[in-house]
PDB file of N, CA and C in Angstrom:
ATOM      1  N   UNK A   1       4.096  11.725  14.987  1.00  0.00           N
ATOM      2  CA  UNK A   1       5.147  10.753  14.768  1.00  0.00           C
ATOM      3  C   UNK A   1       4.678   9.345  15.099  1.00  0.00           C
ATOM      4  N   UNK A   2       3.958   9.086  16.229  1.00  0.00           N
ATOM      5  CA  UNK A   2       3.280   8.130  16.587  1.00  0.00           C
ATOM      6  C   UNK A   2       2.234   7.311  15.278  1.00  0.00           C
ATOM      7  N   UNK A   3       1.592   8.141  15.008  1.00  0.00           N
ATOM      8  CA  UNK A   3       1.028   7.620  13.584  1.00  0.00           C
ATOM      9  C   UNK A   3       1.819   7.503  12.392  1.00  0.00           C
ATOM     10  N   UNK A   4       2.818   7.662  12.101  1.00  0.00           N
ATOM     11  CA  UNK A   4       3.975   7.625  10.955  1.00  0.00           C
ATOM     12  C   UNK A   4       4.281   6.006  11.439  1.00  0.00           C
ATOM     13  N   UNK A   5       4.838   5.811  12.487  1.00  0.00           N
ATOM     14  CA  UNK A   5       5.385   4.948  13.410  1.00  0.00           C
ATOM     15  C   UNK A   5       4.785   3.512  13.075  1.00  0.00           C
ATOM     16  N   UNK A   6       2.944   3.958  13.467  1.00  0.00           N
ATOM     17  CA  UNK A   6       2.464   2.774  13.815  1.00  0.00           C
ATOM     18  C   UNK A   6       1.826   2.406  12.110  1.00  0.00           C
ATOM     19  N   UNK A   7       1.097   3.259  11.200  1.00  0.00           N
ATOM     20  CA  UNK A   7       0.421   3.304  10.166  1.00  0.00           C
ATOM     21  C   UNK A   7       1.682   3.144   9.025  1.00  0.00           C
ATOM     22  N   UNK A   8       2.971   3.466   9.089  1.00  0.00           N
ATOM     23  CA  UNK A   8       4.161   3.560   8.005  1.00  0.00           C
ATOM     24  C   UNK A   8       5.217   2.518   8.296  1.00  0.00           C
ATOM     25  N   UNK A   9       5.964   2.614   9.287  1.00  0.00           N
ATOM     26  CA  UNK A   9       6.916   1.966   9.564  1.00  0.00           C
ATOM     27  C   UNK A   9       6.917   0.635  10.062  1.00  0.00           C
ATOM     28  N   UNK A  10       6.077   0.418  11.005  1.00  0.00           N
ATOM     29  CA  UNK A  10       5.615  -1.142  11.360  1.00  0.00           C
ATOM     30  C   UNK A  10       5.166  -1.829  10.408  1.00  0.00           C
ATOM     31  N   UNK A  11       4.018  -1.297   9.034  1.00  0.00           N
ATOM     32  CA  UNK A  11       4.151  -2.045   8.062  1.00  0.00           C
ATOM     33  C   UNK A  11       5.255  -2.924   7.198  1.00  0.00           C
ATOM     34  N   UNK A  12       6.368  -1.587   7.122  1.00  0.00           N
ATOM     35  CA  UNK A  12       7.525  -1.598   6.458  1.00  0.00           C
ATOM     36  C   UNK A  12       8.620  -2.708   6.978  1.00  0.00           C
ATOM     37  N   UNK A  13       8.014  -2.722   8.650  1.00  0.00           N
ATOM     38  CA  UNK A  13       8.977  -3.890   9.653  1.00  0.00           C
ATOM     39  C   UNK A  13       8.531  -5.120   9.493  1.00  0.00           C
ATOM     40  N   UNK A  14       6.977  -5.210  10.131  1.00  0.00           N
ATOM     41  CA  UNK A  14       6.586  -6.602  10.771  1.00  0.00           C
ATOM     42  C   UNK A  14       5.836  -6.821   9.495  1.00  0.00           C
ATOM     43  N   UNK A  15       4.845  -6.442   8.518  1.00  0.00           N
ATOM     44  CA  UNK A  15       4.535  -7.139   7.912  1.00  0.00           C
ATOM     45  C   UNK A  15       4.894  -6.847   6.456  1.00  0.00           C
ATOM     46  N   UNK A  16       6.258  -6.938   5.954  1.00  0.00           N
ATOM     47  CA  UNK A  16       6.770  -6.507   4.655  1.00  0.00           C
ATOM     48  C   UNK A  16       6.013  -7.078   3.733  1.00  0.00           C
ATOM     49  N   UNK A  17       6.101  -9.046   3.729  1.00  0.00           N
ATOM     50  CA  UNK A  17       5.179  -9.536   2.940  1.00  0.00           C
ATOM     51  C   UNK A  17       4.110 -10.180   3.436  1.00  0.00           C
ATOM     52  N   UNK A  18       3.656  -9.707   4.799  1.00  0.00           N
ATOM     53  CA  UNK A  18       2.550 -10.706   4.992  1.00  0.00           C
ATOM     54  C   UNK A  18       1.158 -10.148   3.940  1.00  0.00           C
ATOM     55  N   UNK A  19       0.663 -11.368   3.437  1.00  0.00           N
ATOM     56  CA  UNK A  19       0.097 -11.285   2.422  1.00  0.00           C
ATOM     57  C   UNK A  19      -1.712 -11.343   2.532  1.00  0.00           C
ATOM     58  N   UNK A  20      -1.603 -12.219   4.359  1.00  0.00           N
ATOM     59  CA  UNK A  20      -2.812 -12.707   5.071  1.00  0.00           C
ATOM     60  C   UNK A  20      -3.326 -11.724   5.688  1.00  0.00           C
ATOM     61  N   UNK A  21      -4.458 -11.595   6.160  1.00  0.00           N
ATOM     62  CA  UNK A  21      -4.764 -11.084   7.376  1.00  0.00           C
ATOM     63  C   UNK A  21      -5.654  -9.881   6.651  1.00  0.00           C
ATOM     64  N   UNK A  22      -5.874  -9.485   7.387  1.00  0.00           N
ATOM     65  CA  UNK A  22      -6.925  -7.777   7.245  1.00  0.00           C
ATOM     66  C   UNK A  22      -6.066  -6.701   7.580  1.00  0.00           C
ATOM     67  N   UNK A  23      -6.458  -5.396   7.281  1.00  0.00           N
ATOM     68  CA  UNK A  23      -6.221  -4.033   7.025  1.00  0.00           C
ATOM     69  C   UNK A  23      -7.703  -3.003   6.961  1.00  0.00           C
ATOM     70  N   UNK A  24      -7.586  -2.439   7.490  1.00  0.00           N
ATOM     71  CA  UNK A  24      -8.587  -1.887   7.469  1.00  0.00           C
ATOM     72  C   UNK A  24      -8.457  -0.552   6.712  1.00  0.00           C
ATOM     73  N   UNK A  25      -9.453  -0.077   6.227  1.00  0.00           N
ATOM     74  CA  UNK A  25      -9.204   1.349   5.353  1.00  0.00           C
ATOM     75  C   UNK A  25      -8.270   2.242   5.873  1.00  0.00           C
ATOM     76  N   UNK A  26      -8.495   2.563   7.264  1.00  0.00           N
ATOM     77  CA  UNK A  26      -7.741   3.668   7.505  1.00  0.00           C
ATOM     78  C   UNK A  26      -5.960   2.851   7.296  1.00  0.00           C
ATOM     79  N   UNK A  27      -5.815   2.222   8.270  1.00  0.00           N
ATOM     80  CA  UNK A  27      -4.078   0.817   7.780  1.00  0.00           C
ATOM     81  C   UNK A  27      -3.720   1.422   6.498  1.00  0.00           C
ATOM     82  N   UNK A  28      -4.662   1.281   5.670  1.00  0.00           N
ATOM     83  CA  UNK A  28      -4.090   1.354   3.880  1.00  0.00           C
ATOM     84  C   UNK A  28      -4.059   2.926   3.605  1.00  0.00           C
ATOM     85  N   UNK A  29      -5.276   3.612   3.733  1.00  0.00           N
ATOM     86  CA  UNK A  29      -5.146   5.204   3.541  1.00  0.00           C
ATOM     87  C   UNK A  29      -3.925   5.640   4.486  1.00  0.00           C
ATOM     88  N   UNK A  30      -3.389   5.156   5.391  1.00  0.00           N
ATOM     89  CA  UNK A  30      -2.505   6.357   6.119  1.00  0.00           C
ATOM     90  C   UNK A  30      -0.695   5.762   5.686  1.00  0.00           C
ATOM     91  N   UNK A  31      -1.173   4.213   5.221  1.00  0.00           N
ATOM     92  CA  UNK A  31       0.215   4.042   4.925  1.00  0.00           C
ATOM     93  C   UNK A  31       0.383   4.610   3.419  1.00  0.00           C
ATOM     94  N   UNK A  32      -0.779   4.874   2.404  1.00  0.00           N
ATOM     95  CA  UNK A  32      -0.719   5.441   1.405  1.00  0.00           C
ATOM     96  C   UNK A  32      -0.468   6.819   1.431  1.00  0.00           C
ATOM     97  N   UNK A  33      -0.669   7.687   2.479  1.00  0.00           N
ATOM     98  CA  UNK A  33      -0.294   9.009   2.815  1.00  0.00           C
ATOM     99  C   UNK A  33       0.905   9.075   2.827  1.00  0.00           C
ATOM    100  N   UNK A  34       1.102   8.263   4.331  1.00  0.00           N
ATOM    101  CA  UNK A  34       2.703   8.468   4.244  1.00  0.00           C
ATOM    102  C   UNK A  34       3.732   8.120   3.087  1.00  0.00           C
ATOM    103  N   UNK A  35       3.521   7.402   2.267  1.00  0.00           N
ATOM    104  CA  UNK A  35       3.972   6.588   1.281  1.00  0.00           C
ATOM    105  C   UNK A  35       4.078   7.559   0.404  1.00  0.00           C
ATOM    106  N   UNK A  36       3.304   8.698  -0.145  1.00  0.00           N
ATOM    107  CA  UNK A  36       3.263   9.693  -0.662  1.00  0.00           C
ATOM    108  C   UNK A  36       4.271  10.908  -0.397  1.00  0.00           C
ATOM    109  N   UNK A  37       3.746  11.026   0.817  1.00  0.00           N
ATOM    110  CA  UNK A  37       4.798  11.974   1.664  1.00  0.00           C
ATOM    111  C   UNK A  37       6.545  11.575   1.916  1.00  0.00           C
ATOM    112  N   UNK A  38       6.601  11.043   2.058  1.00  0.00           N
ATOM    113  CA  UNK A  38       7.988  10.213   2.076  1.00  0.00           C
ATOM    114  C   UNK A  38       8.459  10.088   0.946  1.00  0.00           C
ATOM    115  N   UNK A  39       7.687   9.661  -0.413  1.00  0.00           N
ATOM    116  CA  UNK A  39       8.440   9.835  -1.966  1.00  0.00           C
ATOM    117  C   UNK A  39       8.553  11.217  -2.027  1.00  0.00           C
ATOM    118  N   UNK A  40       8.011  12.288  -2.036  1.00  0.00           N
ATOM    119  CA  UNK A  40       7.848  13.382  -2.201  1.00  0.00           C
ATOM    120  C   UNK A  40       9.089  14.059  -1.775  1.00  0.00           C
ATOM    121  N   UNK A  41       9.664  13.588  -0.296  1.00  0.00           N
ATOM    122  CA  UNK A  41      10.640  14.178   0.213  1.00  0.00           C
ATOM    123  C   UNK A  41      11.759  13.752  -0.228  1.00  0.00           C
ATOM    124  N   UNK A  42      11.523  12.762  -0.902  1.00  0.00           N
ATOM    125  CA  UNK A  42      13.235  11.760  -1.216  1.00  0.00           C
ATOM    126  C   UNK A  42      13.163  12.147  -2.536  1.00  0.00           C
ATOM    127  N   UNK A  43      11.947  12.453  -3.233  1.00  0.00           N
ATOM    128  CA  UNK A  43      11.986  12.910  -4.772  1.00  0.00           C
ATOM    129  C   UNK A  43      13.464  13.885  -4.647  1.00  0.00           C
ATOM    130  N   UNK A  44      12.479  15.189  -3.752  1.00  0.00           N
ATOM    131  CA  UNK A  44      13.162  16.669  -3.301  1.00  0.00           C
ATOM    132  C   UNK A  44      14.697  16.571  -3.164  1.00  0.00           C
ATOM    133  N   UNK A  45      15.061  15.800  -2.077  1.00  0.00           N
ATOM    134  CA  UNK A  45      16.238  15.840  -1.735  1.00  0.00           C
ATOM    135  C   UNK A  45      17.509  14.875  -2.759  1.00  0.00           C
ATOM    136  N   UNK A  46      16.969  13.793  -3.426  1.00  0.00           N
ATOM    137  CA  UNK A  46      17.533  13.309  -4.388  1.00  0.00           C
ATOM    138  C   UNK A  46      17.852  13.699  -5.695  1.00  0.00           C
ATOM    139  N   UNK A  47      16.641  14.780  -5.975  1.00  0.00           N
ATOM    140  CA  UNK A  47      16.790  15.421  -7.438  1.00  0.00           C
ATOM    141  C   UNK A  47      18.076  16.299  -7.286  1.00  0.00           C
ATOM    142  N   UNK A  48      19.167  16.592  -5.811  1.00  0.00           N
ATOM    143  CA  UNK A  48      20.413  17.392  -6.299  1.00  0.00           C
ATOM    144  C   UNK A  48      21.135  16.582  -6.630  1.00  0.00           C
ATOM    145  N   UNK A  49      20.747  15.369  -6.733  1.00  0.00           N
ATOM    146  CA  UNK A  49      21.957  14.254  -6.765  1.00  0.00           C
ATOM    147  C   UNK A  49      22.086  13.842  -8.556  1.00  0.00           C
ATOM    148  N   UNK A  50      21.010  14.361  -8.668  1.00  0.00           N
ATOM    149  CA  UNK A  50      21.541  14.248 -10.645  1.00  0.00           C
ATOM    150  C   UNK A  50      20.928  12.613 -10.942  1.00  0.00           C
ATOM    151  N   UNK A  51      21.248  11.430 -11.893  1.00  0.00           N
ATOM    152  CA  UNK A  51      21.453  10.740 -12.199  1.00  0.00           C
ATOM    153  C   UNK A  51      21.628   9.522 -11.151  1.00  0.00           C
ATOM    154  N   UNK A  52      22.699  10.020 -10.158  1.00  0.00           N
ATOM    155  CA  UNK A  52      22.923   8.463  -8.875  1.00  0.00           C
ATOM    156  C   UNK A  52      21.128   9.152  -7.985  1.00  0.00           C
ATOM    157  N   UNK A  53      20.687  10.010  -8.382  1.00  0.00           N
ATOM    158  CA  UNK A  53      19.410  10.282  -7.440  1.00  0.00           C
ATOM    159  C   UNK A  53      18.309   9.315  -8.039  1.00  0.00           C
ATOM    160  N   UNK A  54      18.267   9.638  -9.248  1.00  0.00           N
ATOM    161  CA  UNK A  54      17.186   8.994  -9.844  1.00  0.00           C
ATOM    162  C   UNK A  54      17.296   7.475  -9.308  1.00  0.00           C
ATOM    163  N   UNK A  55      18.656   7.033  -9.466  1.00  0.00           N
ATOM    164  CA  UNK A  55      18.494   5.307  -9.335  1.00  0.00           C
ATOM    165  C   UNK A  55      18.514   5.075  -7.802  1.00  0.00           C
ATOM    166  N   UNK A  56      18.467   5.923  -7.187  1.00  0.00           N
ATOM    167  CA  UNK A  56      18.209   5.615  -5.625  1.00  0.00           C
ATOM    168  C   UNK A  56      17.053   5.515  -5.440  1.00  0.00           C
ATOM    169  N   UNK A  57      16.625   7.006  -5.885  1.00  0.00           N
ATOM    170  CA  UNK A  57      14.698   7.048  -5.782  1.00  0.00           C
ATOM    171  C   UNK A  57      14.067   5.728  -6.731  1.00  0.00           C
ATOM    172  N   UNK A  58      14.111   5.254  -7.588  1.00  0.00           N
ATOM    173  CA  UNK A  58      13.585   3.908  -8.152  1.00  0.00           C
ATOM    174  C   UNK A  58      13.813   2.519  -7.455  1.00  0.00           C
ATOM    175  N   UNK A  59      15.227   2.617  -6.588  1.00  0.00           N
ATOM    176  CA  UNK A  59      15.660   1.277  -5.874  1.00  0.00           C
ATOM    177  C   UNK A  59      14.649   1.707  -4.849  1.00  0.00           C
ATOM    178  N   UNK A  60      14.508   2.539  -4.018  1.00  0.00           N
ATOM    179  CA  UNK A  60      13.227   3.175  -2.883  1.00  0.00           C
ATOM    180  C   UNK A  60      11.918   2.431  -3.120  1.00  0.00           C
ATOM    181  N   UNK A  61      11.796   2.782  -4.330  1.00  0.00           N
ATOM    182  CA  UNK A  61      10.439   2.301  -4.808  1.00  0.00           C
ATOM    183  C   UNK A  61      10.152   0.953  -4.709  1.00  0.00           C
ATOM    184  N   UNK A  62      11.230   0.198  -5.571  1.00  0.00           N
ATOM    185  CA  UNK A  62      11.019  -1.097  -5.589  1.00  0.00           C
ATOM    186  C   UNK A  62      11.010  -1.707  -4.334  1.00  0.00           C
ATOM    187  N   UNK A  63      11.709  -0.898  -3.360  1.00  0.00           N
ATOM    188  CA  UNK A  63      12.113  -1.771  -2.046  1.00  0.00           C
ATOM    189  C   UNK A  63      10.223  -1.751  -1.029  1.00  0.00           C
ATOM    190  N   UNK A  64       9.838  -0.641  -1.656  1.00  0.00           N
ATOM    191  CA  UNK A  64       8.042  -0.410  -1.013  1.00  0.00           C
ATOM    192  C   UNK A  64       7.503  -1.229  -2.054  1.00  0.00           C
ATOM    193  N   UNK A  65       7.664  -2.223  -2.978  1.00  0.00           N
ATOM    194  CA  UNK A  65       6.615  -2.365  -4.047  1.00  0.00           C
ATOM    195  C   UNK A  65       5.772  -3.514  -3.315  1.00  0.00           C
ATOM    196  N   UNK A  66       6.374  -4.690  -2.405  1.00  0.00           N
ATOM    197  CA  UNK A  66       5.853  -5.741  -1.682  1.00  0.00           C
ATOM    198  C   UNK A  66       4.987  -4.958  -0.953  1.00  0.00           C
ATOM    199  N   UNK A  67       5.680  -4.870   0.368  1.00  0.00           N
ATOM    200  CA  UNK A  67       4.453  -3.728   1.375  1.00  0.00           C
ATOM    201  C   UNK A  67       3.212  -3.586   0.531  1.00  0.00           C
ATOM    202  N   UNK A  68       3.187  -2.526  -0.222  1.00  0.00           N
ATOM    203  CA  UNK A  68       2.601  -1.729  -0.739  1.00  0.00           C
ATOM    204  C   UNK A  68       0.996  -3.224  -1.702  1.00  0.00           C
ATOM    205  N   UNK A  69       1.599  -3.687  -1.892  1.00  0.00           N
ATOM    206  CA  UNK A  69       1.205  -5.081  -2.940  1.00  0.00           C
ATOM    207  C   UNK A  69       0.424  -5.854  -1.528  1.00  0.00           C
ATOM    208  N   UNK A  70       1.035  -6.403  -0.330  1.00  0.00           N
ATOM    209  CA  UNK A  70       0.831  -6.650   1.268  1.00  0.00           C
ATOM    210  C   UNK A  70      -0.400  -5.870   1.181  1.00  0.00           C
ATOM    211  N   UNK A  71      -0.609  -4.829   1.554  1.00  0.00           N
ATOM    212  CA  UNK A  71      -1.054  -3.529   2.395  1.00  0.00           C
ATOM    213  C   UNK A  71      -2.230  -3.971   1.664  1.00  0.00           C
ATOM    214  N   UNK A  72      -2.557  -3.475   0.453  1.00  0.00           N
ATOM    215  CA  UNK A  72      -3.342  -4.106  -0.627  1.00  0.00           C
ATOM    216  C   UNK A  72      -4.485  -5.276  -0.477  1.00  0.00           C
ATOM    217  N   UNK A  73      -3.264  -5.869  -0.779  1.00  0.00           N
ATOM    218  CA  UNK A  73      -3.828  -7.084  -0.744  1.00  0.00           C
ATOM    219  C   UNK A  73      -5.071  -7.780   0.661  1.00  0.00           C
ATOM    220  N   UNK A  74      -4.303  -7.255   1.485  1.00  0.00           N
ATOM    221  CA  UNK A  74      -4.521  -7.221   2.992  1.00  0.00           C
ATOM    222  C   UNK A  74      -5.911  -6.502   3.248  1.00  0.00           C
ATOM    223  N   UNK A  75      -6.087  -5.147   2.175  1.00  0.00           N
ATOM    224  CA  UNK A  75      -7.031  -4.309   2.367  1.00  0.00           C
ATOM    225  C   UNK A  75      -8.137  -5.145   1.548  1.00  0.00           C
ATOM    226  N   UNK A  76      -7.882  -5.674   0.564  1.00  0.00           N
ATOM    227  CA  UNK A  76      -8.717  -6.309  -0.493  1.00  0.00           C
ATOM    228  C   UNK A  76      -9.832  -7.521   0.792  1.00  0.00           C
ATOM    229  N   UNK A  77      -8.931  -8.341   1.390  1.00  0.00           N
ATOM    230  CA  UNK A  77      -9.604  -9.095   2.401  1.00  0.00           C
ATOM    231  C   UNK A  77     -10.504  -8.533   3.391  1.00  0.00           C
ATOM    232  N   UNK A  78     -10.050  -7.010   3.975  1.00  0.00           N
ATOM    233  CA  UNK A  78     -11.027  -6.749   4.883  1.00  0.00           C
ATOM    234  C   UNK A  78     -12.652  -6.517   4.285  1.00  0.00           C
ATOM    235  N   UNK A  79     -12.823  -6.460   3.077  1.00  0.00           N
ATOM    236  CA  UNK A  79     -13.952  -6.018   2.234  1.00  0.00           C
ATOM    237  C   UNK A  79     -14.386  -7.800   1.894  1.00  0.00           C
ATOM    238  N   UNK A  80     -13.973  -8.998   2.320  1.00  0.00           N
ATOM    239  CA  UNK A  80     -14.518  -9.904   1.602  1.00  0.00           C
ATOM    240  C   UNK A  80     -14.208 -10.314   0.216  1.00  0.00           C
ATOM    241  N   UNK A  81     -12.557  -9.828  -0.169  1.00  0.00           N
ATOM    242  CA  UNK A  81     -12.788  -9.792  -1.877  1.00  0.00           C
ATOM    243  C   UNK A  81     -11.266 -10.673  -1.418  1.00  0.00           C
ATOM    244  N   UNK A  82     -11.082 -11.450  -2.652  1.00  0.00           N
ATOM    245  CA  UNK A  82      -9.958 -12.342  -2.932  1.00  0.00           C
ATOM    246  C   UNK A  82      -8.271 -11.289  -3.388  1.00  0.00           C
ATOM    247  N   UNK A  83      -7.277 -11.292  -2.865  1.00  0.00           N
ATOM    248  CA  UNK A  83      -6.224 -10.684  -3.602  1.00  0.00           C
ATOM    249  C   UNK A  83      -6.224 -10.486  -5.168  1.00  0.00           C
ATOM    250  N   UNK A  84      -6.471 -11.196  -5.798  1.00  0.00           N
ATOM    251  CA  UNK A  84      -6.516 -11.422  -7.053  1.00  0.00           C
ATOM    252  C   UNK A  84      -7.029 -10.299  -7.912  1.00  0.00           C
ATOM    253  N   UNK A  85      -8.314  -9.565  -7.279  1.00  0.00           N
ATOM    254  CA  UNK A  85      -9.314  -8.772  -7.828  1.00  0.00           C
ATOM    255  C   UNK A  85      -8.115  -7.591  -8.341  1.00  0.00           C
ATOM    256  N   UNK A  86      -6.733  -7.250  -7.536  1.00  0.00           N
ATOM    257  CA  UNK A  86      -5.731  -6.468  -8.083  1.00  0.00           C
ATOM    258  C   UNK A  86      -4.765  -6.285  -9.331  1.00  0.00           C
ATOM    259  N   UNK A  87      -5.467  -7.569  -9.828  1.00  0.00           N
ATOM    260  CA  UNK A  87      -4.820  -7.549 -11.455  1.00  0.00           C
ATOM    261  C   UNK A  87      -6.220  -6.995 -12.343  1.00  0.00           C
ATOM    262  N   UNK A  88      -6.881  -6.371 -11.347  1.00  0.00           N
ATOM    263  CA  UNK A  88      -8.157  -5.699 -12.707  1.00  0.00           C
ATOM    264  C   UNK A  88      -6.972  -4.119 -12.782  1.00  0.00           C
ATOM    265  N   UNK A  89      -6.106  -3.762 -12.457  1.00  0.00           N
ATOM    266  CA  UNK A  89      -5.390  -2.462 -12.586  1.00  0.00           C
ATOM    267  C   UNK A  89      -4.183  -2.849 -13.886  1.00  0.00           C
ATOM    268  N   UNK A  90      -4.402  -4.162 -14.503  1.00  0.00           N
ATOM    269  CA  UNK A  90      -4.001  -4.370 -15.738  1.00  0.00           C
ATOM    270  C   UNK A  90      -5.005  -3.795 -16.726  1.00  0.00           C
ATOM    271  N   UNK A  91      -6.294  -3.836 -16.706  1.00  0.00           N
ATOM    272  CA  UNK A  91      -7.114  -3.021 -17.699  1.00  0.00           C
ATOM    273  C   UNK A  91      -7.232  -1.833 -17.600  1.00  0.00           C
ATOM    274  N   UNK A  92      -6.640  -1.285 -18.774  1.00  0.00           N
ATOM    275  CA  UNK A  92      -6.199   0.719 -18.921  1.00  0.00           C
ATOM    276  C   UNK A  92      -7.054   1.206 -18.362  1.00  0.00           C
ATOM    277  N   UNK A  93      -7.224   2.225 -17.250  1.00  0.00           N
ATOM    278  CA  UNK A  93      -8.384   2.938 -16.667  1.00  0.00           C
ATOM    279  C   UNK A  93      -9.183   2.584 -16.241  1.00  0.00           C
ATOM    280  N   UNK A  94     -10.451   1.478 -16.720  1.00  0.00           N
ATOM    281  CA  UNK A  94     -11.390   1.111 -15.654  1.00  0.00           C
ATOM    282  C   UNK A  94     -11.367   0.235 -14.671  1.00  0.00           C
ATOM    283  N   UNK A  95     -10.280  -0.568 -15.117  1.00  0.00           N
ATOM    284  CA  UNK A  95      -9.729  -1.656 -13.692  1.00  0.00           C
ATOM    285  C   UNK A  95      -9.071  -0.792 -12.663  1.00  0.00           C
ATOM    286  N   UNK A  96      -8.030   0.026 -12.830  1.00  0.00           N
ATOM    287  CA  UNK A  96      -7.926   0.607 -11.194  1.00  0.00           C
ATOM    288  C   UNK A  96      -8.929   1.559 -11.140  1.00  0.00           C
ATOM    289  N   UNK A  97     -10.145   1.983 -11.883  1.00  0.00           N
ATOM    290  CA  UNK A  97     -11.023   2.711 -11.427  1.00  0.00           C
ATOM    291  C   UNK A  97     -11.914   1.622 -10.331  1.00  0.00           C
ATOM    292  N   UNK A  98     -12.157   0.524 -11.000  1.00  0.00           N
ATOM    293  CA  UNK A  98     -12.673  -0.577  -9.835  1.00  0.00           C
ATOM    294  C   UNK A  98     -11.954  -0.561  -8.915  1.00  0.00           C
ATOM    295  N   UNK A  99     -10.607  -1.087  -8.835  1.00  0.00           N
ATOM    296  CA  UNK A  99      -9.932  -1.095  -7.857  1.00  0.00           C
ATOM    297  C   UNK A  99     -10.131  -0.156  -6.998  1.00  0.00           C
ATOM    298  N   UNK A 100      -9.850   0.965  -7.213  1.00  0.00           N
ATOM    299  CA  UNK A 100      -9.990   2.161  -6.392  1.00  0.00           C
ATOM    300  C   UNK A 100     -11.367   2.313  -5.420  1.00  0.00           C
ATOM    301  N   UNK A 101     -12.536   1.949  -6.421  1.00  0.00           N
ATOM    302  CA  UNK A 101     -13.757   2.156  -5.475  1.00  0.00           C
ATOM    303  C   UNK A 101     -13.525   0.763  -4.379  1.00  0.00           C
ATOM    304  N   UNK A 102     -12.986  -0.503  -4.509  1.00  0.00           N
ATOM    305  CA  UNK A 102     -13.001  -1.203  -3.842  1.00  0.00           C
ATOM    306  C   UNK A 102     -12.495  -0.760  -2.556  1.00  0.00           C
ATOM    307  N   UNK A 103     -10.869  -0.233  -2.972  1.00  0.00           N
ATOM    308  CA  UNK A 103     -10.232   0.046  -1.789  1.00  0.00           C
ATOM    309  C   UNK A 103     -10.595   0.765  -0.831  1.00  0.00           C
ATOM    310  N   UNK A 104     -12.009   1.784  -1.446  1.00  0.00           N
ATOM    311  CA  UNK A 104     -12.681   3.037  -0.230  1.00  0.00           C
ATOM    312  C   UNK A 104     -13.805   2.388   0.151  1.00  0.00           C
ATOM    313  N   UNK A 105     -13.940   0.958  -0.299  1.00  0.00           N
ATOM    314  CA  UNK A 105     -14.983   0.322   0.476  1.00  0.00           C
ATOM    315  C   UNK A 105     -15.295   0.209   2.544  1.00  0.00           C
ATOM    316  N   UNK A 106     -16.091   0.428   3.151  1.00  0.00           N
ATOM    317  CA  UNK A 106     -15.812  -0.094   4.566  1.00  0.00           C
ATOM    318  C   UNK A 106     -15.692  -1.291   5.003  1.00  0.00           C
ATOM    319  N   UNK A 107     -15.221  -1.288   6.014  1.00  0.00           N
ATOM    320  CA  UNK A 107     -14.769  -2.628   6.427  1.00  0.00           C
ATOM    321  C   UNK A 107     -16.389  -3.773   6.358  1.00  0.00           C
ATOM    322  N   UNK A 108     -15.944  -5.194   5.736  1.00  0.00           N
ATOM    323  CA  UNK A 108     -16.678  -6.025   6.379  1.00  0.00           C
ATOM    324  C   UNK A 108     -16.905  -6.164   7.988  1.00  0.00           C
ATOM    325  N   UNK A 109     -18.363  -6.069   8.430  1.00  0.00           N
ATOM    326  CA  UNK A 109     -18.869  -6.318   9.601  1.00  0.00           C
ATOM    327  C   UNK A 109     -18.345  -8.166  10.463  1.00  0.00           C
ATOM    328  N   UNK A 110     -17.540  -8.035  11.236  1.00  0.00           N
ATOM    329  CA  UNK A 110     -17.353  -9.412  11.786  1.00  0.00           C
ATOM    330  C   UNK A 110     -16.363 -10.174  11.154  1.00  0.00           C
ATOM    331  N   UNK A 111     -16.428 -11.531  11.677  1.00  0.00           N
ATOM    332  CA  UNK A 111     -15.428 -12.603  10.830  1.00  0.00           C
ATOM    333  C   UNK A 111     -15.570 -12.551   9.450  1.00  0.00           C
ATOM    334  N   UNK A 112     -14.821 -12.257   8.438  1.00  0.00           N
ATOM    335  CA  UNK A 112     -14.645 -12.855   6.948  1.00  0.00           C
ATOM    336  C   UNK A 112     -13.726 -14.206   6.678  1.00  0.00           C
ATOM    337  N   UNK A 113     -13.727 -14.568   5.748  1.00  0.00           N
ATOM    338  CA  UNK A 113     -12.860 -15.658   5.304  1.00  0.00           C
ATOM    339  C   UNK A 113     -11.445 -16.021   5.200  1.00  0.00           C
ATOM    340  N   UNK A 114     -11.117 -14.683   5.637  1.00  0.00           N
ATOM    341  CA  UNK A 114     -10.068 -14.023   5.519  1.00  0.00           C
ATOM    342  C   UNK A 114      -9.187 -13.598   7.050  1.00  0.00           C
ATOM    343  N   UNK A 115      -9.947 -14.204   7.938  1.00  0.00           N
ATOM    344  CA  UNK A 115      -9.577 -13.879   9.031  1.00  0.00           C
ATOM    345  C   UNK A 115      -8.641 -14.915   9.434  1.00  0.00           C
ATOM    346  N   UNK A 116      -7.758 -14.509  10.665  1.00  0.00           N
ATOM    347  CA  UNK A 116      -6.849 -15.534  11.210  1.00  0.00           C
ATOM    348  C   UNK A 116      -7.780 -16.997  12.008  1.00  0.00           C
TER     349      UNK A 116
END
């Protein structure tokens, strides 16, 4: 619960849109876990709801789309790379295939440009 807490929910609190700063792989992989896990369960429990489920589970979504965009973005800096590099997931397939290898990149060693 402690890791739900600190890796899910504190994102969701203190830094909804902070857009600055670093993240480190694991920050982004565990809030992407949970992020997973948590749709999964609201999928479950919303699909008895018919129709008012669906538009709950989509308002859900949108309400994670910042964070999630944050988290990102945030992760993009700990590697030395500009936010920006996240509109290569506009080109069908091989841009979030870039993206993707970026995001499993390890952390830059020391101060980046990107630091506070």
């Amino acid at each position: 619960m402690n890791l739900f807490k600190t890796y899910y929910l504190d994102v969701l609190k203190k830094q909804y849109i902070n857009f600055s700063g670093r993240a480190t792989r694991k920050q982004y992989w565990l809030f992407v876990l949970f992020n997973i896990i948590v749709f999964a369960v609201l999928a479950f429990v919303l699909s008895f709801l018919g129709n008012t489920g669906n538009v709950l589970y989509y308002l859900c979504n949108l309400a994670v789309l910042l964070p999630s965009l944050a988290i990102a973005v945030r992760r993009l800096h700990d590697i030395d790379f500009s936010g920006w590099w996240l509109l290569l997931v506009c080109i069908p397939f091989l841009g979030s295939l870039i993206v993707l290898v970026l995001l499993l990149l390890p952390s830059t060693q020391g101060a980046n440009r990107f630091d506070k």
